[in-house]
N, C-alpha and C. Protein backbone atom coordinates (compact mmCIF):
# COMPACT_ATOMS: atom_id res chain seq x y z
N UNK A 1 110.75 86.10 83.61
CA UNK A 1 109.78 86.45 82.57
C UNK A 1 109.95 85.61 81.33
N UNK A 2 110.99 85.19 81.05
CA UNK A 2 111.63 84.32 79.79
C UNK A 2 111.00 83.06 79.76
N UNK A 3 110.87 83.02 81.36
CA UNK A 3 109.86 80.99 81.26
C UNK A 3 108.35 81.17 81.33
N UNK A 4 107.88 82.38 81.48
CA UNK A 4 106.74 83.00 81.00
C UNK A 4 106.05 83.24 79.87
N UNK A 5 106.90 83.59 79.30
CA UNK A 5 106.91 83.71 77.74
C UNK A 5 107.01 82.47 76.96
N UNK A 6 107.83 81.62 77.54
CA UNK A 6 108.35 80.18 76.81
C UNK A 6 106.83 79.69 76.92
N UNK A 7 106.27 79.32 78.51
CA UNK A 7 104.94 78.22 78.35
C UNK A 7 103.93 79.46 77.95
N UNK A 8 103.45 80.89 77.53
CA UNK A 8 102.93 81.12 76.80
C UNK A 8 102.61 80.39 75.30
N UNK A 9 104.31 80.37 74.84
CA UNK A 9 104.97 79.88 73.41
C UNK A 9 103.96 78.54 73.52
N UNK A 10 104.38 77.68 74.94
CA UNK A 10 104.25 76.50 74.45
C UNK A 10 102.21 76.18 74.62
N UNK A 11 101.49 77.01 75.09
CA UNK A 11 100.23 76.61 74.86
C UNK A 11 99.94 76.27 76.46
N UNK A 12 100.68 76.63 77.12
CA UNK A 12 100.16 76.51 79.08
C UNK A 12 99.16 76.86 79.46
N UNK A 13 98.00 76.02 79.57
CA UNK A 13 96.56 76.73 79.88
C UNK A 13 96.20 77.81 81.16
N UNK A 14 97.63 77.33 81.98
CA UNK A 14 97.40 78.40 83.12
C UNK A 14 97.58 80.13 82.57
N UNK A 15 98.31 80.08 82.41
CA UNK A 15 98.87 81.57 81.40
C UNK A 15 97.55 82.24 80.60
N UNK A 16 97.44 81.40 79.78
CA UNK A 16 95.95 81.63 79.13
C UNK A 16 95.49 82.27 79.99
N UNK A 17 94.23 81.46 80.64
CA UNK A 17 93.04 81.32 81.97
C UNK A 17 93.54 82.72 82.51
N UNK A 18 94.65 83.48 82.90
CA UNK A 18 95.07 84.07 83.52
C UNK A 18 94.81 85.54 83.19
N UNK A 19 95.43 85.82 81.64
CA UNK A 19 95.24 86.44 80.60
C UNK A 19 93.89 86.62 80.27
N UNK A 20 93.09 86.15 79.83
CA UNK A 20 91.86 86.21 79.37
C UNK A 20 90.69 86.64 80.99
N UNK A 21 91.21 85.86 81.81
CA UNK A 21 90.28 86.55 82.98
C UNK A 21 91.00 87.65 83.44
N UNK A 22 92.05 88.19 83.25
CA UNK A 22 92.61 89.79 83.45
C UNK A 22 91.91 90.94 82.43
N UNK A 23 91.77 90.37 80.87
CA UNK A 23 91.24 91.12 79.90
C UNK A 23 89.88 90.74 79.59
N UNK A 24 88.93 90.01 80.44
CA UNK A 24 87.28 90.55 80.92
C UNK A 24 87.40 91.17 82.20
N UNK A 25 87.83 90.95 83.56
CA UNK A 25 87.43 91.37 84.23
C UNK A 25 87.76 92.87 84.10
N UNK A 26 89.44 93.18 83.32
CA UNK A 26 89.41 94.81 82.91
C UNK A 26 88.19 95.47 82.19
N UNK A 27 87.71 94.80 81.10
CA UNK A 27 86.72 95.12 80.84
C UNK A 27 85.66 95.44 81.22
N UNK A 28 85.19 94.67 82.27
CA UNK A 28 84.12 95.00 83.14
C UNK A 28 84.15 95.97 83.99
N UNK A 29 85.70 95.96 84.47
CA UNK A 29 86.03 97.48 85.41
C UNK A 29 85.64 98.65 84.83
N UNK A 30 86.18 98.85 83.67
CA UNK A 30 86.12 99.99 82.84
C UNK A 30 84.68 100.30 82.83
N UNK A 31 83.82 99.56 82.12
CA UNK A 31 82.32 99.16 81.88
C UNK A 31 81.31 100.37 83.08
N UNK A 32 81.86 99.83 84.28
CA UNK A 32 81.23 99.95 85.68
C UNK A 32 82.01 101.54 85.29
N UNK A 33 83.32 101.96 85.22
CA UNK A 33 84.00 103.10 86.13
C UNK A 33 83.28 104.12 84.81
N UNK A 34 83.32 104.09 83.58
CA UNK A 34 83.01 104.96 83.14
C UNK A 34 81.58 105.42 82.97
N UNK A 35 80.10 104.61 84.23
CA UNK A 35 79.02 105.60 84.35
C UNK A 35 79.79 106.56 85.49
N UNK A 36 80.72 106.92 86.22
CA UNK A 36 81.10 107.69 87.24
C UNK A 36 82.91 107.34 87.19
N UNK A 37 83.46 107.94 86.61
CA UNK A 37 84.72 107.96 86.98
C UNK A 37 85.17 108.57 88.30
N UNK A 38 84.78 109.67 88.30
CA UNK A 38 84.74 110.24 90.35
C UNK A 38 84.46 109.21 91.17
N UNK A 39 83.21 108.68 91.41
CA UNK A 39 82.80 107.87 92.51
C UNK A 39 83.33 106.35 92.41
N UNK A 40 82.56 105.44 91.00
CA UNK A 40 83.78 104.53 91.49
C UNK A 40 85.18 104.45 91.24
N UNK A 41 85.72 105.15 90.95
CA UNK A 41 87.40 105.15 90.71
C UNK A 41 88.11 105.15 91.86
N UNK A 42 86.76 106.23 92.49
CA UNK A 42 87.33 106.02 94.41
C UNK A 42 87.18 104.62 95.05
N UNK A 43 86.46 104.03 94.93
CA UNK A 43 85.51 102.56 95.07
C UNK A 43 86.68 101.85 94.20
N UNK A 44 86.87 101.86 93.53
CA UNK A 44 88.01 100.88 92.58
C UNK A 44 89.43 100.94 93.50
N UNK A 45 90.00 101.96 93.72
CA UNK A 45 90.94 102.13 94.46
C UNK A 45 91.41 101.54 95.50
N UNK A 46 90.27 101.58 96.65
CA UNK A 46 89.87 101.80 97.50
C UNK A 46 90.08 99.65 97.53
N UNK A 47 88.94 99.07 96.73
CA UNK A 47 89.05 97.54 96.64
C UNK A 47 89.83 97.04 96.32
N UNK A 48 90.98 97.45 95.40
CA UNK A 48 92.17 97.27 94.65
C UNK A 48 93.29 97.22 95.99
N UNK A 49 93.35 97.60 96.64
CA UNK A 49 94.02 98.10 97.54
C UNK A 49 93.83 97.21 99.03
N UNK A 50 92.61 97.30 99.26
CA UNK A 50 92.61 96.41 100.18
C UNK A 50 92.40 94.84 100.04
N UNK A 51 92.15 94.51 99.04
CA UNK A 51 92.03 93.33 98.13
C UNK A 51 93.48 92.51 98.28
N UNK A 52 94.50 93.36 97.59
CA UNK A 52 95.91 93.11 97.86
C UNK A 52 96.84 93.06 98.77
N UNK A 53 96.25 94.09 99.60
CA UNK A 53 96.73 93.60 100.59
C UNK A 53 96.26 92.25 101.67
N UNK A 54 95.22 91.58 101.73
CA UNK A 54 94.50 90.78 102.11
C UNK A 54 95.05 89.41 101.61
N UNK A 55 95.38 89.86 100.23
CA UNK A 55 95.70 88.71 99.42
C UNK A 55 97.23 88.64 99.85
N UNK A 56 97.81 89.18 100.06
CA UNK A 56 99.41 89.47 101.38
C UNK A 56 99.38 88.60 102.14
N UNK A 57 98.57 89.13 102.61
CA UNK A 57 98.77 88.59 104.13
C UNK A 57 98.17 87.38 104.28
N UNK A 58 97.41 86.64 103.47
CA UNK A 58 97.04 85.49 103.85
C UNK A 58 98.44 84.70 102.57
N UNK A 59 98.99 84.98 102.05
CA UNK A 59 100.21 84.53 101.38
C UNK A 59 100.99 84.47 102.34
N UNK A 60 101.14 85.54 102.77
CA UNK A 60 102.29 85.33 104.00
C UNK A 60 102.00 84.77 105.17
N UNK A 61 100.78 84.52 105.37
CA UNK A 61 101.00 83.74 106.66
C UNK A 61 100.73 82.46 106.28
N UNK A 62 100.84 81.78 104.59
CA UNK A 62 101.19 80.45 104.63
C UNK A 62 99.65 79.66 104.25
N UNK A 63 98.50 80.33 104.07
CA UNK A 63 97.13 79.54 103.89
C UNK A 63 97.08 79.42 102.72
N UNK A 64 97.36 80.33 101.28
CA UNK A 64 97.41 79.61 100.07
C UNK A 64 99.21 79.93 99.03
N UNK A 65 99.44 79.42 98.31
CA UNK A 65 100.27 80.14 97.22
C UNK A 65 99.77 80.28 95.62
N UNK A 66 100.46 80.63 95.07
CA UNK A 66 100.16 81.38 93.50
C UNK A 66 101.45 80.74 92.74
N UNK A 67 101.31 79.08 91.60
CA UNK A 67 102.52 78.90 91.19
C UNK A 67 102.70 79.59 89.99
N UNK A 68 101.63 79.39 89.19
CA UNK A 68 101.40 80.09 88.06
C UNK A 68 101.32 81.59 87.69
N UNK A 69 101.80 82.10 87.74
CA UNK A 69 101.62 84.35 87.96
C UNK A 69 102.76 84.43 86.77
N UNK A 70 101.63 85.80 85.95
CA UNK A 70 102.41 86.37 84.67
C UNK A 70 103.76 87.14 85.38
N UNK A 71 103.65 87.75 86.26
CA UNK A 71 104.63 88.35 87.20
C UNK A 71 105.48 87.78 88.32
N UNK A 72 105.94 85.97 88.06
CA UNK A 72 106.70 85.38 88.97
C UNK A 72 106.80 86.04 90.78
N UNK A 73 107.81 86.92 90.30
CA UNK A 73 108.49 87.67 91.16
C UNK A 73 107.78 88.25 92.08
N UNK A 74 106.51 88.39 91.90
CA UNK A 74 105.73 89.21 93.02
C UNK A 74 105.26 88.26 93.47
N UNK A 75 104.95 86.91 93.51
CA UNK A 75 104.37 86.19 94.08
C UNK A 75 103.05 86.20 94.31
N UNK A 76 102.51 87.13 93.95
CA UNK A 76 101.24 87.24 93.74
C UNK A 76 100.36 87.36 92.27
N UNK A 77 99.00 87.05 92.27
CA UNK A 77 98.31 87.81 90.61
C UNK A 77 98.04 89.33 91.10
N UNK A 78 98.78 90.04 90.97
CA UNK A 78 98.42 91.28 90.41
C UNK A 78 97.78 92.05 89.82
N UNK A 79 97.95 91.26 88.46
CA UNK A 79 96.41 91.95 87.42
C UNK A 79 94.95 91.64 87.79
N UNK A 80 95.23 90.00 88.55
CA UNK A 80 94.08 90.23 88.74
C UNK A 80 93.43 90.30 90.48
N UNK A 81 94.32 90.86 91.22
CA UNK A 81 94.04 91.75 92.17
C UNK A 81 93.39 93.48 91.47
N UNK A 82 94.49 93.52 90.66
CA UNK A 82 93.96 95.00 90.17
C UNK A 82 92.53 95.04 89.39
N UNK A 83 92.38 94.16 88.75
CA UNK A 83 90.86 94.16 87.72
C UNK A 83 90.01 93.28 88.07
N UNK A 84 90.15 92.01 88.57
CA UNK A 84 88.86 90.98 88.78
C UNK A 84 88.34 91.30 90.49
N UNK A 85 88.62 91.46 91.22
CA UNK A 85 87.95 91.87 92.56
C UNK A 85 87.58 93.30 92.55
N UNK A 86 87.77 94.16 92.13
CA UNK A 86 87.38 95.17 92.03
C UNK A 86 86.50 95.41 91.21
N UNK A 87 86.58 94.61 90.30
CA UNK A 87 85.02 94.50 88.93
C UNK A 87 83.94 93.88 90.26
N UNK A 88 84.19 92.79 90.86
CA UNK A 88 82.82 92.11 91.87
C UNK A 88 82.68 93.28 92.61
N UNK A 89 83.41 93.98 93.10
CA UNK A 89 83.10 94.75 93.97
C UNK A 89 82.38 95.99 93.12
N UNK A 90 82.45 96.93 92.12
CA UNK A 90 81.99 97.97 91.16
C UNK A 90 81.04 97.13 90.78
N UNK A 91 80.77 96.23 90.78
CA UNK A 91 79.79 95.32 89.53
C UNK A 91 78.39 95.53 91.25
N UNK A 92 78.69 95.00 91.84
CA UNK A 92 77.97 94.92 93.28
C UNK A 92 77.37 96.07 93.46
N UNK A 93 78.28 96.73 94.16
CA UNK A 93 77.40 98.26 94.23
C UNK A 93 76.88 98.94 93.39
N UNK A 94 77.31 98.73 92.09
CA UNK A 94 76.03 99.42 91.16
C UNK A 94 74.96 98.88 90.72
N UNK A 95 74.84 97.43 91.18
CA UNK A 95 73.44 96.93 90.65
C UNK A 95 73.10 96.09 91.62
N UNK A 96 73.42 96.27 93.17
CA UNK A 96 72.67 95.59 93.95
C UNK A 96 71.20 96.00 94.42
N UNK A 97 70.27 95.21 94.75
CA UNK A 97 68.88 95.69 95.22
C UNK A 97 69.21 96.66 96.11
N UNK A 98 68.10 97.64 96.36
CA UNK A 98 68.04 98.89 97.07
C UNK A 98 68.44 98.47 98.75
N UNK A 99 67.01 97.23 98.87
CA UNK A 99 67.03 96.72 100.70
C UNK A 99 67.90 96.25 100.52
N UNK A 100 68.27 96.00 101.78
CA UNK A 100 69.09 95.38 102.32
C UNK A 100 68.49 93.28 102.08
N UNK A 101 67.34 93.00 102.62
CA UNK A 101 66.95 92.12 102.70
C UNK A 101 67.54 91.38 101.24
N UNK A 102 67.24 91.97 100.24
CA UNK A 102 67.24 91.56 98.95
C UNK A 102 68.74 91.66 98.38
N UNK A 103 69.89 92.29 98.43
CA UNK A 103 70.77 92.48 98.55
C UNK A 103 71.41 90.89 98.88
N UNK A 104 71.04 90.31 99.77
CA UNK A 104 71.98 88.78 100.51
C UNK A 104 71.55 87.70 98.91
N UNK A 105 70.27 87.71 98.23
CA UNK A 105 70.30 86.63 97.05
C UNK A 105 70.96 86.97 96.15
N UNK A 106 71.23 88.44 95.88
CA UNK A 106 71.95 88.86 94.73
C UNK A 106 73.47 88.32 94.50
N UNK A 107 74.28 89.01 96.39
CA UNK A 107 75.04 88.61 96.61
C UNK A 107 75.75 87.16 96.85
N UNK A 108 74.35 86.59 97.10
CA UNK A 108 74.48 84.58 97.31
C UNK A 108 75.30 84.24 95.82
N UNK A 109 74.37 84.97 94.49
CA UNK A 109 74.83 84.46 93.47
C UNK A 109 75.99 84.69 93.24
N UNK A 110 76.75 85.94 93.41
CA UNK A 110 77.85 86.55 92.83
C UNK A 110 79.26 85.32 93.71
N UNK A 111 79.18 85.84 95.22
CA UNK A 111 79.26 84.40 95.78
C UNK A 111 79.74 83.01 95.30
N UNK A 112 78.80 82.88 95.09
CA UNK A 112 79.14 81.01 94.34
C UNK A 112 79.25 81.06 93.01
N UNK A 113 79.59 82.16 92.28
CA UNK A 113 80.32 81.84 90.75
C UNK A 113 81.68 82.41 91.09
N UNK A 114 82.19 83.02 92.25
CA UNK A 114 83.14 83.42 92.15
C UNK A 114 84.07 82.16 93.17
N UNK A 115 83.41 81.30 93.89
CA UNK A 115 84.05 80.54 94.73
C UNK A 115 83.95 79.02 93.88
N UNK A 116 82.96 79.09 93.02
CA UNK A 116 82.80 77.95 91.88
C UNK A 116 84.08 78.15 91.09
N UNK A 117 84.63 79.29 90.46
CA UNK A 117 85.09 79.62 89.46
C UNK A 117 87.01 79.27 89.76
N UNK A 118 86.86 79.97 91.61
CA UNK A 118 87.96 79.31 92.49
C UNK A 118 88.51 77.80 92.63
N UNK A 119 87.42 77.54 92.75
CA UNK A 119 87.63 75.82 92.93
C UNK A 119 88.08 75.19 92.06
N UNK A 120 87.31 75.84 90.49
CA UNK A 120 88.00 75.04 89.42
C UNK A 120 89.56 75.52 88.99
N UNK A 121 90.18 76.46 89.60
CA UNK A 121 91.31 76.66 89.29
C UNK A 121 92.37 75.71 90.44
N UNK A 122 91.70 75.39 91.58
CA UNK A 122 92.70 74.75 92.43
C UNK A 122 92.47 73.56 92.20
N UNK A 123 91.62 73.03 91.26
CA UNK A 123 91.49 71.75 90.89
C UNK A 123 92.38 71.35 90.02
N UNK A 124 91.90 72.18 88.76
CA UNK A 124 92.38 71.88 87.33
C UNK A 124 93.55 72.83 86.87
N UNK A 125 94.10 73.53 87.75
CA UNK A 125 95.43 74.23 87.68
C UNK A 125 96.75 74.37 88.33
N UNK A 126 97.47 75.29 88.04
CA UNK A 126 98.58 75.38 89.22
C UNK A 126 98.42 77.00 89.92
N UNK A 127 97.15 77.51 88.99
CA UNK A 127 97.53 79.50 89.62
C UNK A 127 97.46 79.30 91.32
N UNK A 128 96.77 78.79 91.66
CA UNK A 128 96.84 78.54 93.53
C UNK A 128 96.14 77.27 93.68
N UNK A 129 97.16 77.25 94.86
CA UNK A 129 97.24 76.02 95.86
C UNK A 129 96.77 76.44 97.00
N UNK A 130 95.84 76.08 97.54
CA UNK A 130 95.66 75.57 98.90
C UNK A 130 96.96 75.08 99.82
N UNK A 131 96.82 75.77 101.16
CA UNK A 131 97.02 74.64 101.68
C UNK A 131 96.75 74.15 103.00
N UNK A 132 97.35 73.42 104.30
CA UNK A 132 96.86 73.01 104.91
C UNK A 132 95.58 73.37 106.18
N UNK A 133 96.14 75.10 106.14
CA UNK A 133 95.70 75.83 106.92
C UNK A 133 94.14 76.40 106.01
N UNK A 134 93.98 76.23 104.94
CA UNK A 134 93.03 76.89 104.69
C UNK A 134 92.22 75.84 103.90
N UNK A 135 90.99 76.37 103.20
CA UNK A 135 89.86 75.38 101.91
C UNK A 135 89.01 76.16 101.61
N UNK A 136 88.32 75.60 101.09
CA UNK A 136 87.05 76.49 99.66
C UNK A 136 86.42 77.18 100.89
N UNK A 137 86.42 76.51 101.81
CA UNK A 137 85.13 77.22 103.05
C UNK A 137 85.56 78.35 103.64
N UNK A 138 86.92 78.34 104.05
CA UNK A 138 87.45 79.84 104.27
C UNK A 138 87.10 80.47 103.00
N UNK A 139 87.74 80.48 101.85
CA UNK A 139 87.16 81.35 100.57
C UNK A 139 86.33 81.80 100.66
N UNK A 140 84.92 80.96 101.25
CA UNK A 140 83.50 81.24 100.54
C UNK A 140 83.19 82.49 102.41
N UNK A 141 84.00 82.24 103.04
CA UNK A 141 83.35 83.11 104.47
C UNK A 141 84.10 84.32 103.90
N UNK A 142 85.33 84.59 103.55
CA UNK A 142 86.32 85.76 103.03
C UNK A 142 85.49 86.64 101.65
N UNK A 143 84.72 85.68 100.63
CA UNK A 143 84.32 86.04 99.72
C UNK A 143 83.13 87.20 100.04
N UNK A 144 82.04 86.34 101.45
CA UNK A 144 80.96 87.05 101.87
C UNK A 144 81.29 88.64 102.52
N UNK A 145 82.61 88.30 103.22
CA UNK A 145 82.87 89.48 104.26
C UNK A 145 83.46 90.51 103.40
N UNK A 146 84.52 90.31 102.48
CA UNK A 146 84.66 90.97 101.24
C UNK A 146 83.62 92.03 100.59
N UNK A 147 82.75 91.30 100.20
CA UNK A 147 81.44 91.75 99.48
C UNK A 147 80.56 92.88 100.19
N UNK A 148 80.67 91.89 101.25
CA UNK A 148 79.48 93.05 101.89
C UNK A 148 79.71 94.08 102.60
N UNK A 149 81.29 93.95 103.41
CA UNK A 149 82.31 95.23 103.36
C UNK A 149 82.01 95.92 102.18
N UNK A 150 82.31 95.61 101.41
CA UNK A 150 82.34 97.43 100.60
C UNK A 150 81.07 97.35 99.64
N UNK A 151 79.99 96.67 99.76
CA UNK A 151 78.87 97.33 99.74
C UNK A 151 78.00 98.27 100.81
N UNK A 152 79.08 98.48 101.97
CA UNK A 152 78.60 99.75 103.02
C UNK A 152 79.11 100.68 102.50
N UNK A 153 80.73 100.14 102.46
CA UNK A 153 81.82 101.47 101.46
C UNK A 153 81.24 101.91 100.65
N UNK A 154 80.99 101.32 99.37
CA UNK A 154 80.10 101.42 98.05
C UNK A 154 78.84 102.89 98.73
N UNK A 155 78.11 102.17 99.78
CA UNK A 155 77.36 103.19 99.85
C UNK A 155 77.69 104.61 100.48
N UNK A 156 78.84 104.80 100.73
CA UNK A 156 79.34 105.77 101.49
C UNK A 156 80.05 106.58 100.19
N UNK A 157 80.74 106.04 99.32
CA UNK A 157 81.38 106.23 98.27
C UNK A 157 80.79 106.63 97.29
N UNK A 158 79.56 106.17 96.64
CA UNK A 158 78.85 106.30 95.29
C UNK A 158 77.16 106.34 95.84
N UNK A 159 77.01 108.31 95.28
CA UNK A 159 75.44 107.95 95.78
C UNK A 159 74.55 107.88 94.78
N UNK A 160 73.68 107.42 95.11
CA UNK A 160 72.20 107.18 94.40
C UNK A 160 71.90 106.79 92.75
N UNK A 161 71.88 108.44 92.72
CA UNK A 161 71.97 108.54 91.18
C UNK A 161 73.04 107.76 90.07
N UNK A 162 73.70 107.53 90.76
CA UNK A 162 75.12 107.06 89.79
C UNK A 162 74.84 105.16 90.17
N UNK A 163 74.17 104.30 90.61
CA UNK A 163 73.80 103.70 90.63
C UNK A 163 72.68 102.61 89.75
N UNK A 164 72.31 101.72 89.51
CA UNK A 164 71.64 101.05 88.68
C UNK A 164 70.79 99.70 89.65
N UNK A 165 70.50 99.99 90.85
CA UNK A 165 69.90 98.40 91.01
C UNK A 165 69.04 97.55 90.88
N UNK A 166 69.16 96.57 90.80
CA UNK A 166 68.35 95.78 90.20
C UNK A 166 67.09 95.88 91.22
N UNK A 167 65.65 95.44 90.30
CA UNK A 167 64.46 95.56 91.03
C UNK A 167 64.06 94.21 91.57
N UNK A 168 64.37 94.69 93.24
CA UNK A 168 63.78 93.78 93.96
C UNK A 168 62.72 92.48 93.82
N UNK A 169 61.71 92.79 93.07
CA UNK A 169 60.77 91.86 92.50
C UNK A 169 61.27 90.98 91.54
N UNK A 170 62.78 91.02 91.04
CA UNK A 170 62.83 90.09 89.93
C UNK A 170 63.41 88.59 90.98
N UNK A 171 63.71 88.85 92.00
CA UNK A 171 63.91 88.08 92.77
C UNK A 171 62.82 87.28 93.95
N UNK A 172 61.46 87.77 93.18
CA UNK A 172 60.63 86.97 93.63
C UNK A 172 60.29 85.69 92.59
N UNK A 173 59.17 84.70 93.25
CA UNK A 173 59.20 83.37 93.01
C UNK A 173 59.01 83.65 91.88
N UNK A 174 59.50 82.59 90.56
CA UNK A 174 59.01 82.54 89.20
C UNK A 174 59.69 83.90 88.56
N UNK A 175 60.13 84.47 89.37
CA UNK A 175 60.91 85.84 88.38
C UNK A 175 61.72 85.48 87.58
N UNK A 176 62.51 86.29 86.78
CA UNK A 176 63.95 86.20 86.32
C UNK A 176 65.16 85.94 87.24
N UNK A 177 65.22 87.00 87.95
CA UNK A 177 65.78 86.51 88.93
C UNK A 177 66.30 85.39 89.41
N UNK A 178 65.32 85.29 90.38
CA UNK A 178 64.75 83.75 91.10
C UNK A 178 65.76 82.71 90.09
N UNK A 179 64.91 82.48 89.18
CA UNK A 179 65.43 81.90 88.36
C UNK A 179 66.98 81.19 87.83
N UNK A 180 67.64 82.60 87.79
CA UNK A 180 69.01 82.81 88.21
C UNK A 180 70.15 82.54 88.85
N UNK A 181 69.12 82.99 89.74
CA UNK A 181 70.30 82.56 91.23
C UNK A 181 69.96 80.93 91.64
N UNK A 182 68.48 80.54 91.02
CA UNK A 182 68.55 78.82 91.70
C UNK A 182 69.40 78.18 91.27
N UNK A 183 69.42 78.66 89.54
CA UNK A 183 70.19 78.03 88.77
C UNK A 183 71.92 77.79 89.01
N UNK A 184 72.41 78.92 89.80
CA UNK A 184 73.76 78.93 90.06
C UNK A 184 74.25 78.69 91.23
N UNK A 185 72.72 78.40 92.09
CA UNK A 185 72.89 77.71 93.45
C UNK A 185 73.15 76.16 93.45
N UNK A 186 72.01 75.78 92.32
CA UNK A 186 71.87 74.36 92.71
C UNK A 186 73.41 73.71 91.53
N UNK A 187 73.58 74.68 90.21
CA UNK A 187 75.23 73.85 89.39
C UNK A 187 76.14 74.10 90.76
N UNK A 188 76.60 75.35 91.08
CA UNK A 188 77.55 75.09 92.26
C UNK A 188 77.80 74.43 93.51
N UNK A 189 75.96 74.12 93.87
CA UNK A 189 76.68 73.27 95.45
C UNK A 189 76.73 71.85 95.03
N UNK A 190 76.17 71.66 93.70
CA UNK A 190 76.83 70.27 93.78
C UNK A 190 77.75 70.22 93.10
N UNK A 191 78.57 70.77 92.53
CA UNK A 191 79.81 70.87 92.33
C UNK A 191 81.07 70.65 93.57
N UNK A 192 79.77 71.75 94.65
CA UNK A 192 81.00 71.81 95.78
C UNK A 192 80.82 70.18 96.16
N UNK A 193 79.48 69.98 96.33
CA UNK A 193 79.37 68.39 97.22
C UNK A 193 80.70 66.98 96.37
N UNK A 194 80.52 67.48 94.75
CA UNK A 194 81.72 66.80 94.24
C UNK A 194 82.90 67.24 94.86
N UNK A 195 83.33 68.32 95.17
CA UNK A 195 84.97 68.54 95.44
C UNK A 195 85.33 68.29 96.80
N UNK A 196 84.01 68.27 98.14
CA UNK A 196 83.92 67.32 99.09
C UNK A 196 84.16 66.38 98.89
N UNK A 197 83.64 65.62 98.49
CA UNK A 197 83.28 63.97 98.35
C UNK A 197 85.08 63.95 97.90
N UNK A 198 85.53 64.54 97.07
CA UNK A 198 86.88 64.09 96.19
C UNK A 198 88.06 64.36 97.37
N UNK A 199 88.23 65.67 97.99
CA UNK A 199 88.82 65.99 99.13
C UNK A 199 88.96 64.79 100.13
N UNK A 200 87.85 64.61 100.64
CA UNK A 200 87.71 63.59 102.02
C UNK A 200 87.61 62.04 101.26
């Protein structure tokens, strides 16, 4: 904890980055848990939990590591097992479209800012490494199956009323929406096509 504290001291941007996305994504948890502390707290739990453990087991069987962690010793991020996947996941089920159909663009977006947001840390950091066994493309298939797992949970967990989703129509052509998600389709895949191109 002492050499933790030291590259805090000394201005270590990983530490930062780390910190600051632990104290929004808490924020956002909270945000989400207190329209329903009953329902999603169960839903928080519930992602928190299997999140970490996921994040285990693909540690342990060697596909990524974590050099940078406020908590060394666990070898894992913790805090933000506990608060940033569980915010995508609370953030999801309470404001995804009703259909199903409409549900996959919402989720496209959430998706590629969260596998965008990945990339730039295995680029421009040390919090995780890749490695041989794995890449952004496993991420981005883990990210989908993630998501849409416990937006069944979500619906089994938290009903109706305690919900907020967004209206289907804003995700038609020229909507807000629309809009939105092109916008974070078309900065991220060419981002990804840069971190291809740089990879190979």
């Amino acid at each position: 904890m002492a050499n933790v504290w030291a590259k805090f001291a000394s201005g270590h941007k990983d530490y930062y980055i780390l910190l600051i996305s632990v104290l929004l994504s808490l924020s956002g948890t909270l945000w989400v848990l207190k329209t329903s502390w009953k329902y999603y707290g169960r839903l928080y739990a519930i992602a928190a939990l299997a999140g970490s453990v996921i994040c285990a087991l693909f540690v342990g069987l060697g596909y990524y590591r974590f050099d940078s962690l406020l908590i060394p010793v666990l070898k894992l991020p913790v805090f933000l097992l506990l608060t940033l996947f569980p915010f995508y996941v609370l953030f999801g089920v309470k404001y995804s479209p009703k259909p199903w159909p409409w549900k996959i663009p919402f989720y496209w977006g959430i998706v590629h800012i969260g596998v965008f947001f990945e990339t730039m840390l295995v680029e421009f950091t040390d919090i995780i490494q890749f490695k041989s066994k794995w890449d952004i493309w496993d991420s981005y298939t883990w990210w989908w199956i993630f998501l849409l797992v416990f937006e069944y949970v979500g619906a089994l967990c938290v009903p109706d009323e305690v919900r907020r989703p967004i209206d289907k129509h804003l995700f038609h052509f020229g909507k807000v929406g629309w809009l939105v998600l092109h916008f974070i389709l078309i900065l991220t895949i060419f981002m990804a096509g840069y971190y291809v191109g740089k990879v190979t």
